[in-house]
PDB file of N, CA and C in Angstrom:
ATOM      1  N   UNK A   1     197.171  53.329  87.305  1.00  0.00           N
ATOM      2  CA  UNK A   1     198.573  53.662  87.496  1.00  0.00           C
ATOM      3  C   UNK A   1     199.423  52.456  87.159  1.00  0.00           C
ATOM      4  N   UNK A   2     199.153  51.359  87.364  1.00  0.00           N
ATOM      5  CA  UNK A   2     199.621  50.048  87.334  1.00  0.00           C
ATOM      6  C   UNK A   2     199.626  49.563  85.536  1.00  0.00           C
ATOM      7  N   UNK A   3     198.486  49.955  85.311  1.00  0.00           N
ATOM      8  CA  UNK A   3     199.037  49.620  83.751  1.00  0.00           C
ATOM      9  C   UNK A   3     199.783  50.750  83.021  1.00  0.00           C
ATOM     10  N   UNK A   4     199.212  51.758  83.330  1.00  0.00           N
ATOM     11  CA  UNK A   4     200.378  53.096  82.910  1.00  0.00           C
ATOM     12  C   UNK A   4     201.772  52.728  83.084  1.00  0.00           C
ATOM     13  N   UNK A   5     201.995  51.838  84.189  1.00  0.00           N
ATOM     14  CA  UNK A   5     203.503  51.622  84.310  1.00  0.00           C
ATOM     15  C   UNK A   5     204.081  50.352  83.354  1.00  0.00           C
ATOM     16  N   UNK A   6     202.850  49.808  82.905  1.00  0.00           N
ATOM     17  CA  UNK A   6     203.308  48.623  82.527  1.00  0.00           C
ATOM     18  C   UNK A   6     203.864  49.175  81.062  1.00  0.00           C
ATOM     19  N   UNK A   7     202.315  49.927  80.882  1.00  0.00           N
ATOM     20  CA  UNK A   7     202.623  50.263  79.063  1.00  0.00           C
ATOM     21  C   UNK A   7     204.010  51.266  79.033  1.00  0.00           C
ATOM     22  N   UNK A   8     204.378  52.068  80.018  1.00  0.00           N
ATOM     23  CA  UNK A   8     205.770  52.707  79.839  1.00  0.00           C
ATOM     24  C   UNK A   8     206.866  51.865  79.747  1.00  0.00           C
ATOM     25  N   UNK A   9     206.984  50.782  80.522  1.00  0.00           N
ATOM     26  CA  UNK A   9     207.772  49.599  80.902  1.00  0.00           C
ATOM     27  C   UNK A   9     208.515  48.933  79.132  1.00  0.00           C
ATOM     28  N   UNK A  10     206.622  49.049  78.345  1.00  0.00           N
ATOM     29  CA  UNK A  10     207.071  47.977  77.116  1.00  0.00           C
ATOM     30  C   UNK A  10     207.404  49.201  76.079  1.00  0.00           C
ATOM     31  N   UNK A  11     207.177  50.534  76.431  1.00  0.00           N
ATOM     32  CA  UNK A  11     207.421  51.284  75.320  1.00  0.00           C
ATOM     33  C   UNK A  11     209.139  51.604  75.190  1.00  0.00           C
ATOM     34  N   UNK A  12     209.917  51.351  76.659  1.00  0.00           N
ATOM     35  CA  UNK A  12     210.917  51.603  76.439  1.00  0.00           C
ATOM     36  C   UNK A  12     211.770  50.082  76.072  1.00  0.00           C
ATOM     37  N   UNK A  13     211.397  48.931  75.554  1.00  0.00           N
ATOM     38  CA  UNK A  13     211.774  47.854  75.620  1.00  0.00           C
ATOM     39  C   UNK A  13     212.385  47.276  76.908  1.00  0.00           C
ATOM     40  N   UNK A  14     211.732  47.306  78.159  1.00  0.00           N
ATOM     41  CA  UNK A  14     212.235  46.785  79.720  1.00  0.00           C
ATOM     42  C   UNK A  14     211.145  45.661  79.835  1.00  0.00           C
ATOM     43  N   UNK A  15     210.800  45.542  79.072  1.00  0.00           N
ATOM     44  CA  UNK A  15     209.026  44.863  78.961  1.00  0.00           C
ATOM     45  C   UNK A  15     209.653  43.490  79.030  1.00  0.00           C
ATOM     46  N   UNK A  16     210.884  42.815  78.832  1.00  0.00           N
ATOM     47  CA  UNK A  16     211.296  41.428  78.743  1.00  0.00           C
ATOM     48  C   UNK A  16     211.588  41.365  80.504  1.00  0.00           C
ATOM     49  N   UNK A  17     212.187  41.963  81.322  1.00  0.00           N
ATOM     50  CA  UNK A  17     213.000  41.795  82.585  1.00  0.00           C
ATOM     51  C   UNK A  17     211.663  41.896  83.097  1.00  0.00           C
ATOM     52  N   UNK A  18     210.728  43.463  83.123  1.00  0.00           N
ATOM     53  CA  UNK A  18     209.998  43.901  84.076  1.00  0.00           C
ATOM     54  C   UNK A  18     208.984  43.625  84.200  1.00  0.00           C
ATOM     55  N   UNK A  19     207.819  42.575  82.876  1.00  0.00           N
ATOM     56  CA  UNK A  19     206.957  42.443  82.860  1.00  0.00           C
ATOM     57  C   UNK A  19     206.318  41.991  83.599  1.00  0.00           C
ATOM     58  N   UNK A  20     207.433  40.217  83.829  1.00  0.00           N
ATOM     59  CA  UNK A  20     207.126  39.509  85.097  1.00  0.00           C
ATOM     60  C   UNK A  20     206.908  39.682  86.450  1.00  0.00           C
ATOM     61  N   UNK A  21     207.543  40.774  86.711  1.00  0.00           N
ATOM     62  CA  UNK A  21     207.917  41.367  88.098  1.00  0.00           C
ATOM     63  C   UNK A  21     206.206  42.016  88.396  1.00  0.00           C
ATOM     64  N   UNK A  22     206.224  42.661  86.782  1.00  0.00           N
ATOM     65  CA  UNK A  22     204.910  44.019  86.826  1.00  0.00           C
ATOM     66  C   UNK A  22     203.406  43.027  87.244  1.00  0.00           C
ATOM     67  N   UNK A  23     203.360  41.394  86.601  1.00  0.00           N
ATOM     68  CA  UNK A  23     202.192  40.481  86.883  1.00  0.00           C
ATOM     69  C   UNK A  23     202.145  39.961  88.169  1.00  0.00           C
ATOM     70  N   UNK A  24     203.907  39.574  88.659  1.00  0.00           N
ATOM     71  CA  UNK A  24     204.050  38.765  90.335  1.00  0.00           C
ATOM     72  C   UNK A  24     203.036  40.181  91.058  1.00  0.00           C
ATOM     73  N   UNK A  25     203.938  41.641  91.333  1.00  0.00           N
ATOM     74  CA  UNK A  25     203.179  42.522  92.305  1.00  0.00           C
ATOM     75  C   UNK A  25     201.619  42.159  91.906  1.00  0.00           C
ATOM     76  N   UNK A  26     201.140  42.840  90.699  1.00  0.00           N
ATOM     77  CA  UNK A  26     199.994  42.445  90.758  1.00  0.00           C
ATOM     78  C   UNK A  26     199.023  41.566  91.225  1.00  0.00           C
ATOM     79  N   UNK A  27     199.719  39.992  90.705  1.00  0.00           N
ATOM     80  CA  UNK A  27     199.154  39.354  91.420  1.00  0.00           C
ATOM     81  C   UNK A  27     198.650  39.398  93.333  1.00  0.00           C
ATOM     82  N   UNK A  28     200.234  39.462  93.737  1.00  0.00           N
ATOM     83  CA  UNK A  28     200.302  39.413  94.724  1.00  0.00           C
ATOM     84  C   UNK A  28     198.945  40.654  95.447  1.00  0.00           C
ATOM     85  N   UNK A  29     199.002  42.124  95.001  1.00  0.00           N
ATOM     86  CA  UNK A  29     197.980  42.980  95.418  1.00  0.00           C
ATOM     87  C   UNK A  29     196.848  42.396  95.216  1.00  0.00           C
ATOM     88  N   UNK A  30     196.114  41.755  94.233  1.00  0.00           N
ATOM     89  CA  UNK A  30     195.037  41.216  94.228  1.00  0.00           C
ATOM     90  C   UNK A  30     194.997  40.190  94.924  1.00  0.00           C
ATOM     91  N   UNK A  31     195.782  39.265  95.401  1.00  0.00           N
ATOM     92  CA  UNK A  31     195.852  38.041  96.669  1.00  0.00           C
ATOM     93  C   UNK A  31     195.776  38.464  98.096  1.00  0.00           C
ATOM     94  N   UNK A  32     196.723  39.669  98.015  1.00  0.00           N
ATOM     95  CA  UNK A  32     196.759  40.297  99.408  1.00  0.00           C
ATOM     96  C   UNK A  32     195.260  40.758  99.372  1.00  0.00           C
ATOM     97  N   UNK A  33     194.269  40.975  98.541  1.00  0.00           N
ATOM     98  CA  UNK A  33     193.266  41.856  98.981  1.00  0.00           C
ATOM     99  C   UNK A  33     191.786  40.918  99.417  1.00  0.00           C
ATOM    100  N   UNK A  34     192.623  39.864  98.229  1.00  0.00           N
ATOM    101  CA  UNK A  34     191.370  38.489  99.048  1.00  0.00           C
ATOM    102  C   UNK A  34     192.005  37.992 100.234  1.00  0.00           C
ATOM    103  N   UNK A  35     193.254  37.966 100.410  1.00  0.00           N
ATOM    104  CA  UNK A  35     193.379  37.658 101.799  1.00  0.00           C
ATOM    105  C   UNK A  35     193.219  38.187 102.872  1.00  0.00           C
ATOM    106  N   UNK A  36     193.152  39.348 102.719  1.00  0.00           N
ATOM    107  CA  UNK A  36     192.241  40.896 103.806  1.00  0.00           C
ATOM    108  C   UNK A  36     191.199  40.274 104.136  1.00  0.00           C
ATOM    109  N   UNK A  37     190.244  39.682 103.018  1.00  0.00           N
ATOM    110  CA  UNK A  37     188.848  39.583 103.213  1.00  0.00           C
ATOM    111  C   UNK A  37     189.079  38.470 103.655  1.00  0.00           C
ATOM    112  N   UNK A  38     189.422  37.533 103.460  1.00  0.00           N
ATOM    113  CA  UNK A  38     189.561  36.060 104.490  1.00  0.00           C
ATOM    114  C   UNK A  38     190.028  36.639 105.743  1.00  0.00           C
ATOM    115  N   UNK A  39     190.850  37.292 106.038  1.00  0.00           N
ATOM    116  CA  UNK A  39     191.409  37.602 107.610  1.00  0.00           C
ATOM    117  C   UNK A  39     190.361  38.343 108.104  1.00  0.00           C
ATOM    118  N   UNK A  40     189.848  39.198 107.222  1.00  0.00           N
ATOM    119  CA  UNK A  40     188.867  39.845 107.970  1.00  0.00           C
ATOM    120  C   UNK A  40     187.157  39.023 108.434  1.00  0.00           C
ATOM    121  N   UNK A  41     187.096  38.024 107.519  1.00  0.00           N
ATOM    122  CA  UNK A  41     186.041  36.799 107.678  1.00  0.00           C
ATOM    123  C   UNK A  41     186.352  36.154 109.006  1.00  0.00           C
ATOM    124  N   UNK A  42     187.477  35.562 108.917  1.00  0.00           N
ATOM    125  CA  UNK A  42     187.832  35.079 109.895  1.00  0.00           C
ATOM    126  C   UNK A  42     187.993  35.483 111.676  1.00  0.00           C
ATOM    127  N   UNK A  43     188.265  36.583 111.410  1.00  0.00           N
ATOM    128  CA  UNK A  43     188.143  37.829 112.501  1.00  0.00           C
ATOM    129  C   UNK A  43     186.823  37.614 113.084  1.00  0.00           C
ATOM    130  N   UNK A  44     186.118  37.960 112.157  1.00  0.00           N
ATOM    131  CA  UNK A  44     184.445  37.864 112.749  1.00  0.00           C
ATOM    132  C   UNK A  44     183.560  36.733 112.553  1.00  0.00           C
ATOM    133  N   UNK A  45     184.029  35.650 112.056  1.00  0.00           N
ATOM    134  CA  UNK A  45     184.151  34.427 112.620  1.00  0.00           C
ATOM    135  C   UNK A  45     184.870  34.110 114.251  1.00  0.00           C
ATOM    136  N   UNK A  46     185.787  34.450 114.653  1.00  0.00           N
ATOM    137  CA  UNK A  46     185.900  34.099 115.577  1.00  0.00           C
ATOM    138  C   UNK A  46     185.259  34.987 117.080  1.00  0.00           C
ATOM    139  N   UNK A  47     185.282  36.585 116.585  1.00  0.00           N
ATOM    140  CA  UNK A  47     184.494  37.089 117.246  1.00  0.00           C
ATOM    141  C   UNK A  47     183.270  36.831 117.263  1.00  0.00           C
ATOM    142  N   UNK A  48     182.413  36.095 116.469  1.00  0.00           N
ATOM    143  CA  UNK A  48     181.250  35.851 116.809  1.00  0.00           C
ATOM    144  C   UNK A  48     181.033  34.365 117.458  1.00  0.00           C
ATOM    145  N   UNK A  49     182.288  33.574 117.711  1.00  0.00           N
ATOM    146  CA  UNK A  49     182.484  32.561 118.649  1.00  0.00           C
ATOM    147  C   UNK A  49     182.822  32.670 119.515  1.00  0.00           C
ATOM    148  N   UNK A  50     183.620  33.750 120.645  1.00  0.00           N
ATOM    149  CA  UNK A  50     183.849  34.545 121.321  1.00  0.00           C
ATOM    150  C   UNK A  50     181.784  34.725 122.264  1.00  0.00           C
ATOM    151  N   UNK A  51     181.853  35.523 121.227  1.00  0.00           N
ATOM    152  CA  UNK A  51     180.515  35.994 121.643  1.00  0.00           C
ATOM    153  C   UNK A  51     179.112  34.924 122.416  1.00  0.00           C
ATOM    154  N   UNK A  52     179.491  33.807 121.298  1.00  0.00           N
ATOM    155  CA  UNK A  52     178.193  32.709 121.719  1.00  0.00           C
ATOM    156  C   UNK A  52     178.620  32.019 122.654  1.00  0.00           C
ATOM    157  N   UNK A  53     180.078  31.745 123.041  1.00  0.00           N
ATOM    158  CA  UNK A  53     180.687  31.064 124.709  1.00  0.00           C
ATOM    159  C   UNK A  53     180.794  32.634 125.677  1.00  0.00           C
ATOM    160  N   UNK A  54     180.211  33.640 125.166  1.00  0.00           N
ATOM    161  CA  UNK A  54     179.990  34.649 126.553  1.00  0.00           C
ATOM    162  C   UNK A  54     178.552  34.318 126.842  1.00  0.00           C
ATOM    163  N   UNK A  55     177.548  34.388 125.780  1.00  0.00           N
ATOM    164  CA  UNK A  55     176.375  34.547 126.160  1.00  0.00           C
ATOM    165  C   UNK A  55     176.113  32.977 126.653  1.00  0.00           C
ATOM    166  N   UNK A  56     176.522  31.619 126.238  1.00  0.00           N
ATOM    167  CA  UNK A  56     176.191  30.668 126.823  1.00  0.00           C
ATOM    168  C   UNK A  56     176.740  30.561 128.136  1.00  0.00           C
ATOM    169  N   UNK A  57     177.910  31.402 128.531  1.00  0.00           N
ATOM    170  CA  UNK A  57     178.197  30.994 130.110  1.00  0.00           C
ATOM    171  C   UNK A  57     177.287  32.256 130.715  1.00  0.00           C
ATOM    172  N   UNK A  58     177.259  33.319 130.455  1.00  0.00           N
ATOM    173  CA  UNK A  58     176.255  34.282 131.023  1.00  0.00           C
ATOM    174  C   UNK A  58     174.230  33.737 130.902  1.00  0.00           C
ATOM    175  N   UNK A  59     174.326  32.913 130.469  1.00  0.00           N
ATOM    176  CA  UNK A  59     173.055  32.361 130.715  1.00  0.00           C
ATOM    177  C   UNK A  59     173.356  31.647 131.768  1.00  0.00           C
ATOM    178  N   UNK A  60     174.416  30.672 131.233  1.00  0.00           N
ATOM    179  CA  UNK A  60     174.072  29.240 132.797  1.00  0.00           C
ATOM    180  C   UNK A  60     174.374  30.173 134.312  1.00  0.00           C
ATOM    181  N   UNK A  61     175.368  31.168 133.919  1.00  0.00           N
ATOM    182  CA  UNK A  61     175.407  31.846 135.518  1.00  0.00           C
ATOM    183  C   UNK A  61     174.108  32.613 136.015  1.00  0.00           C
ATOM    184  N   UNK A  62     173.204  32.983 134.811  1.00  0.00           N
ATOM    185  CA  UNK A  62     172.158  33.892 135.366  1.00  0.00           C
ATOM    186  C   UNK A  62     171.035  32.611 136.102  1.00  0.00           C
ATOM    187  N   UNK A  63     171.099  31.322 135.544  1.00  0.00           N
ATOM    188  CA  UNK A  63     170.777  29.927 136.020  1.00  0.00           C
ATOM    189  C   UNK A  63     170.709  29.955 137.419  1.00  0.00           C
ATOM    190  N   UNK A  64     171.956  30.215 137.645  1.00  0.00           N
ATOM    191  CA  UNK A  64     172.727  29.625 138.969  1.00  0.00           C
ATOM    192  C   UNK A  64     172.250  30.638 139.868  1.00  0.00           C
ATOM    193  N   UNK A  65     172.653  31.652 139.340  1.00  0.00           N
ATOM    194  CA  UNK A  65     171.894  32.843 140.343  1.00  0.00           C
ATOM    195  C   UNK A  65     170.233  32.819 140.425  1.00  0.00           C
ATOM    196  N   UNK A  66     169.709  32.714 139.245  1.00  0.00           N
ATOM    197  CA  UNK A  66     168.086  31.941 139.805  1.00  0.00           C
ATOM    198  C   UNK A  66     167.225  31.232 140.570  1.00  0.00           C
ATOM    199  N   UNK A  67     168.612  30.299 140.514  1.00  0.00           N
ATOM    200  CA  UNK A  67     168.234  29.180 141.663  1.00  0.00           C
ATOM    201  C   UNK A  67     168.208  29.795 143.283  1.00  0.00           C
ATOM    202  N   UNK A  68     169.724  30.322 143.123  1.00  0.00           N
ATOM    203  CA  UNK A  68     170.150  30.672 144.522  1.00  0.00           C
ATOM    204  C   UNK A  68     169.195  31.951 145.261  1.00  0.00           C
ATOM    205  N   UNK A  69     168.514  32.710 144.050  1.00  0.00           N
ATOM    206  CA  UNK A  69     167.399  33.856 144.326  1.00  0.00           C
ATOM    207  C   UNK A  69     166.248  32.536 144.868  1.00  0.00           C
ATOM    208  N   UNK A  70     166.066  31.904 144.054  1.00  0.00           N
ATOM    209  CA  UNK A  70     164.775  30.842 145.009  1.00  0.00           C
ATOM    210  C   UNK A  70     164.951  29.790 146.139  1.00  0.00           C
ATOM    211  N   UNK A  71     166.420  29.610 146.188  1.00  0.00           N
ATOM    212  CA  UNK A  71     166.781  29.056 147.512  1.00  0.00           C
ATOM    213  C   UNK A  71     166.401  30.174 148.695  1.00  0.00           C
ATOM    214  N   UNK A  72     167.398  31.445 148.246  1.00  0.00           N
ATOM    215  CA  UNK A  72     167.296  32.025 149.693  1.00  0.00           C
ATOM    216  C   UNK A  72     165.841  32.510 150.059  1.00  0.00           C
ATOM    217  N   UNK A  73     165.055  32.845 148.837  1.00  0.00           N
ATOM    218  CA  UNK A  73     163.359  33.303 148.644  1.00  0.00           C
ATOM    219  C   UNK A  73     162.647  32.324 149.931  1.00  0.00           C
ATOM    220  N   UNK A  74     163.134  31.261 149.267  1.00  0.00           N
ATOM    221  CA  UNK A  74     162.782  29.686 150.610  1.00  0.00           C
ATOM    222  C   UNK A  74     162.915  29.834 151.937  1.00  0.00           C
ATOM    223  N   UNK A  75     164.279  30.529 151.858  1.00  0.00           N
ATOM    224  CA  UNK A  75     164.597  30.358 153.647  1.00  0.00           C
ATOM    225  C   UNK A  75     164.058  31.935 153.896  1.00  0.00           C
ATOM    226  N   UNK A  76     164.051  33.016 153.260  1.00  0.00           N
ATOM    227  CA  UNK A  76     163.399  33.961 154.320  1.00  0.00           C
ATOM    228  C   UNK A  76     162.057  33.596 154.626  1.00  0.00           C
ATOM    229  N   UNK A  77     161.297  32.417 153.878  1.00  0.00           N
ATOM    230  CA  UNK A  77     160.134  32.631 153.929  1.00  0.00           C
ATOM    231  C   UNK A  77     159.498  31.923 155.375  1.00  0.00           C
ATOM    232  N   UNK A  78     160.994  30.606 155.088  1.00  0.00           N
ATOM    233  CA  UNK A  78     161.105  29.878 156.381  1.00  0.00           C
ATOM    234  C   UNK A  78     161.065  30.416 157.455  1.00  0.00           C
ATOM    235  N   UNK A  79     162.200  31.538 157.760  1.00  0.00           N
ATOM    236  CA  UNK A  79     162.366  32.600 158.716  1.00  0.00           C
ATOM    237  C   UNK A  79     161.263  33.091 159.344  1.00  0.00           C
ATOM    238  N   UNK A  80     160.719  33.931 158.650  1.00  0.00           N
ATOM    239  CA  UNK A  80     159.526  34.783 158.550  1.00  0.00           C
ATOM    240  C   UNK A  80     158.974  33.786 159.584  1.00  0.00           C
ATOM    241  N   UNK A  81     158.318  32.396 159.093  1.00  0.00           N
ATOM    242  CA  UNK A  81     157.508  32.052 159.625  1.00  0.00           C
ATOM    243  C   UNK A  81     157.986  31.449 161.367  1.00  0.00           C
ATOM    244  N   UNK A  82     158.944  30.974 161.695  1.00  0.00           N
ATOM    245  CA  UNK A  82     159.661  30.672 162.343  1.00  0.00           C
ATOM    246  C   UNK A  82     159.485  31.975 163.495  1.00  0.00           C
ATOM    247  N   UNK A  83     159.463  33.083 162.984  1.00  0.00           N
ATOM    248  CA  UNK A  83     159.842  34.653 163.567  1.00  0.00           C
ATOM    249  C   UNK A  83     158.668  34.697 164.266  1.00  0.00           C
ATOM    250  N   UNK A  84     157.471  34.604 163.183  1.00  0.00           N
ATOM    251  CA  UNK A  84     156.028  34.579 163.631  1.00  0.00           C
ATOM    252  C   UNK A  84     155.571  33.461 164.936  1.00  0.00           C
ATOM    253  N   UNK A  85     156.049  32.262 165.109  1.00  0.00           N
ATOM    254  CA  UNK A  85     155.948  31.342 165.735  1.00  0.00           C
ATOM    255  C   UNK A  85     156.476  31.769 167.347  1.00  0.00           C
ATOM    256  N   UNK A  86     157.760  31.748 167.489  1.00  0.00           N
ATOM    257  CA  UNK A  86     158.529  32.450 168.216  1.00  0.00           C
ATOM    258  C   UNK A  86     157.631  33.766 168.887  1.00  0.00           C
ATOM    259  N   UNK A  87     158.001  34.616 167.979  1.00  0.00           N
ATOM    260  CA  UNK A  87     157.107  35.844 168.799  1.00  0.00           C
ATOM    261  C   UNK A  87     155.690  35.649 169.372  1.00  0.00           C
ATOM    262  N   UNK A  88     154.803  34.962 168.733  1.00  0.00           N
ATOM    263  CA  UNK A  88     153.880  34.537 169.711  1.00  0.00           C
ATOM    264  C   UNK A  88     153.695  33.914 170.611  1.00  0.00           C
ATOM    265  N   UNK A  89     154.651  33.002 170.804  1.00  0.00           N
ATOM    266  CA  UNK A  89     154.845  32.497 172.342  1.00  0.00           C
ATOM    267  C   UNK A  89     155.924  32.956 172.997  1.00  0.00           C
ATOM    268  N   UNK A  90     156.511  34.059 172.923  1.00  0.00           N
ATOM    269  CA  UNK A  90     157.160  34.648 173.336  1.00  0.00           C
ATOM    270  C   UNK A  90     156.963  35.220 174.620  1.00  0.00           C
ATOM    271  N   UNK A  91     157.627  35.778 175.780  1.00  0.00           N
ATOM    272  CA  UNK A  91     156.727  36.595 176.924  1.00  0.00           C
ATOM    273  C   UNK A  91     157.302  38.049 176.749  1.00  0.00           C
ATOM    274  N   UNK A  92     156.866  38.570 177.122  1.00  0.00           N
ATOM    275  CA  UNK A  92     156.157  40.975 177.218  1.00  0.00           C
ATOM    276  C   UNK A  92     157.810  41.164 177.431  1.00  0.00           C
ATOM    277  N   UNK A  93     158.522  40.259 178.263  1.00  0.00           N
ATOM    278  CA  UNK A  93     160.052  40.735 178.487  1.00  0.00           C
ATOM    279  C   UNK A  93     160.759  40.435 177.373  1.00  0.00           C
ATOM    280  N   UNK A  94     161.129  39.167 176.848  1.00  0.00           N
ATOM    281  CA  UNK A  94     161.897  39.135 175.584  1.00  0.00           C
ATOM    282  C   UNK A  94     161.383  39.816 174.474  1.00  0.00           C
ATOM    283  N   UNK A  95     160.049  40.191 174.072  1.00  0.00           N
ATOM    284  CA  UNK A  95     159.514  41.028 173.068  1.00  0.00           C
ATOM    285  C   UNK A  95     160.262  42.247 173.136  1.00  0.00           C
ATOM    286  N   UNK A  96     160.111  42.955 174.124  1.00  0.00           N
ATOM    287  CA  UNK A  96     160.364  44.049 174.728  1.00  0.00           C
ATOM    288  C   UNK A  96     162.182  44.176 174.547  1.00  0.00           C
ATOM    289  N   UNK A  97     162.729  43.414 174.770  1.00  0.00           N
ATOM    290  CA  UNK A  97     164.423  42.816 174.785  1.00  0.00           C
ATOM    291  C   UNK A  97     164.756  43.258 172.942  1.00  0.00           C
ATOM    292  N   UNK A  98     163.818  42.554 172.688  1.00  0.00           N
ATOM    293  CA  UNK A  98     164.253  42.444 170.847  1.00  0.00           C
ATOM    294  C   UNK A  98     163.785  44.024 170.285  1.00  0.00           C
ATOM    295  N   UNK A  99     162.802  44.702 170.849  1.00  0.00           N
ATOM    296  CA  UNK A  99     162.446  46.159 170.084  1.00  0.00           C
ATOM    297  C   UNK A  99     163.295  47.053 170.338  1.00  0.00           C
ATOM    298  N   UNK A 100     164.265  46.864 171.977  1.00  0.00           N
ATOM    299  CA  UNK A 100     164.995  47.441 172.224  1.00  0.00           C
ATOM    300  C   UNK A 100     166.796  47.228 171.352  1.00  0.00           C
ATOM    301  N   UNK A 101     166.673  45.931 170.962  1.00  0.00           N
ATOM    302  CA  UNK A 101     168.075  45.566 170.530  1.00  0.00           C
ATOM    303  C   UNK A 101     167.386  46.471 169.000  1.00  0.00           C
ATOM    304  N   UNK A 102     166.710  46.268 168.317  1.00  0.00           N
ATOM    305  CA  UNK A 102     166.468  46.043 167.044  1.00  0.00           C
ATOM    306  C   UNK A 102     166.571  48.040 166.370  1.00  0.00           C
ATOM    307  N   UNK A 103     166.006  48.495 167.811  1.00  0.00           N
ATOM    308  CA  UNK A 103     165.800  50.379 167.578  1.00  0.00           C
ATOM    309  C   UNK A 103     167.303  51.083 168.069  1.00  0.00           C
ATOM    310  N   UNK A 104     168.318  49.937 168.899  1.00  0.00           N
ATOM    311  CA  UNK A 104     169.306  50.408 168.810  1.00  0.00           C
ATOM    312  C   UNK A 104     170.637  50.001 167.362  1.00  0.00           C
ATOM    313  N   UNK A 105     169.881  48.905 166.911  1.00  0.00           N
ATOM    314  CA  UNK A 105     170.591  48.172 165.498  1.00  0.00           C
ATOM    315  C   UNK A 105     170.485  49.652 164.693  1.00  0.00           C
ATOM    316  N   UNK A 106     168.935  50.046 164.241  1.00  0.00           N
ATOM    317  CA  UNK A 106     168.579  50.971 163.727  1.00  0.00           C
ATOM    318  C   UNK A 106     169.217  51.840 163.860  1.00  0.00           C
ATOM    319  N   UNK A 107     169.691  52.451 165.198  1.00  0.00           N
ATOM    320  CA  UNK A 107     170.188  53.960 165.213  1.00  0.00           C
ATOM    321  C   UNK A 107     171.563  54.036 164.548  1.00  0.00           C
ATOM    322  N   UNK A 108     172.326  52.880 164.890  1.00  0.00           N
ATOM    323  CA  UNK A 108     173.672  52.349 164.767  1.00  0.00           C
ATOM    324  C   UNK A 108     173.948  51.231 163.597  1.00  0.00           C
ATOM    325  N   UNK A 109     173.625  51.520 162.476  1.00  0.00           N
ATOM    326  CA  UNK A 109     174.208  50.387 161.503  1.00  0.00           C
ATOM    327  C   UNK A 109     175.669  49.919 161.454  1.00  0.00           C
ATOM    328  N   UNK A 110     175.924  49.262 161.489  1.00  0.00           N
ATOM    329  CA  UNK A 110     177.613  48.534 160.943  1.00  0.00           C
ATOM    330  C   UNK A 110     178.459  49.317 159.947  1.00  0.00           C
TER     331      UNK A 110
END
């Protein structure tokens, strides 16, 4: 369509004013279309930098939460044993105290 217009342009002698005009658009459409592709490069250039500071902070937090899964892993284990200690030297009344608190916890959650 673009040269169709051009060659009408020179058949009617407008070809001196319009020619220039007819090469600037041109140009310009073929600049605008590499510059699409740079904006659009760039786009996903930056979305894919975007992306590698999500997944590098979503690693160090899954880190952090690792740790804190093997901290607390630590202290129930502490517990536990602590629980075990306790209850065996415990006497028939406080045993008895805790099955009763623990089956009314049960019936009644928070």
């Amino acid at each position: 369509v673009g040269a169709m217009s051009a060659a009408v342009l020179r058949s009617t002698g407008q070809s001196l004013t319009l020619d220039p005009v007819y090469r600037f658009i041109k140009n310009y459409v073929c600049a605008s279309g590499a510059s699409a592709v740079a904006i659009d490069n760039k786009i996903e250039q930056a979305m894919d930098l975007v992306k590698s500071h999500l997944m590098f902070a979503v690693r160090e937090e899954v880190e952090v939460l690792k740790e804190k899964i093997a901290e607390l892993m630590e202290r129930i284990t502490q517990l536990e044993s602590e629980n075990t200690v306790l209850r065996a030297s415990a006497n028939p009344d406080t045993l008895a105290q805790l099955s009763s608190t623990q089956s009314s916890q049960a019936s009644n959650p928070p």
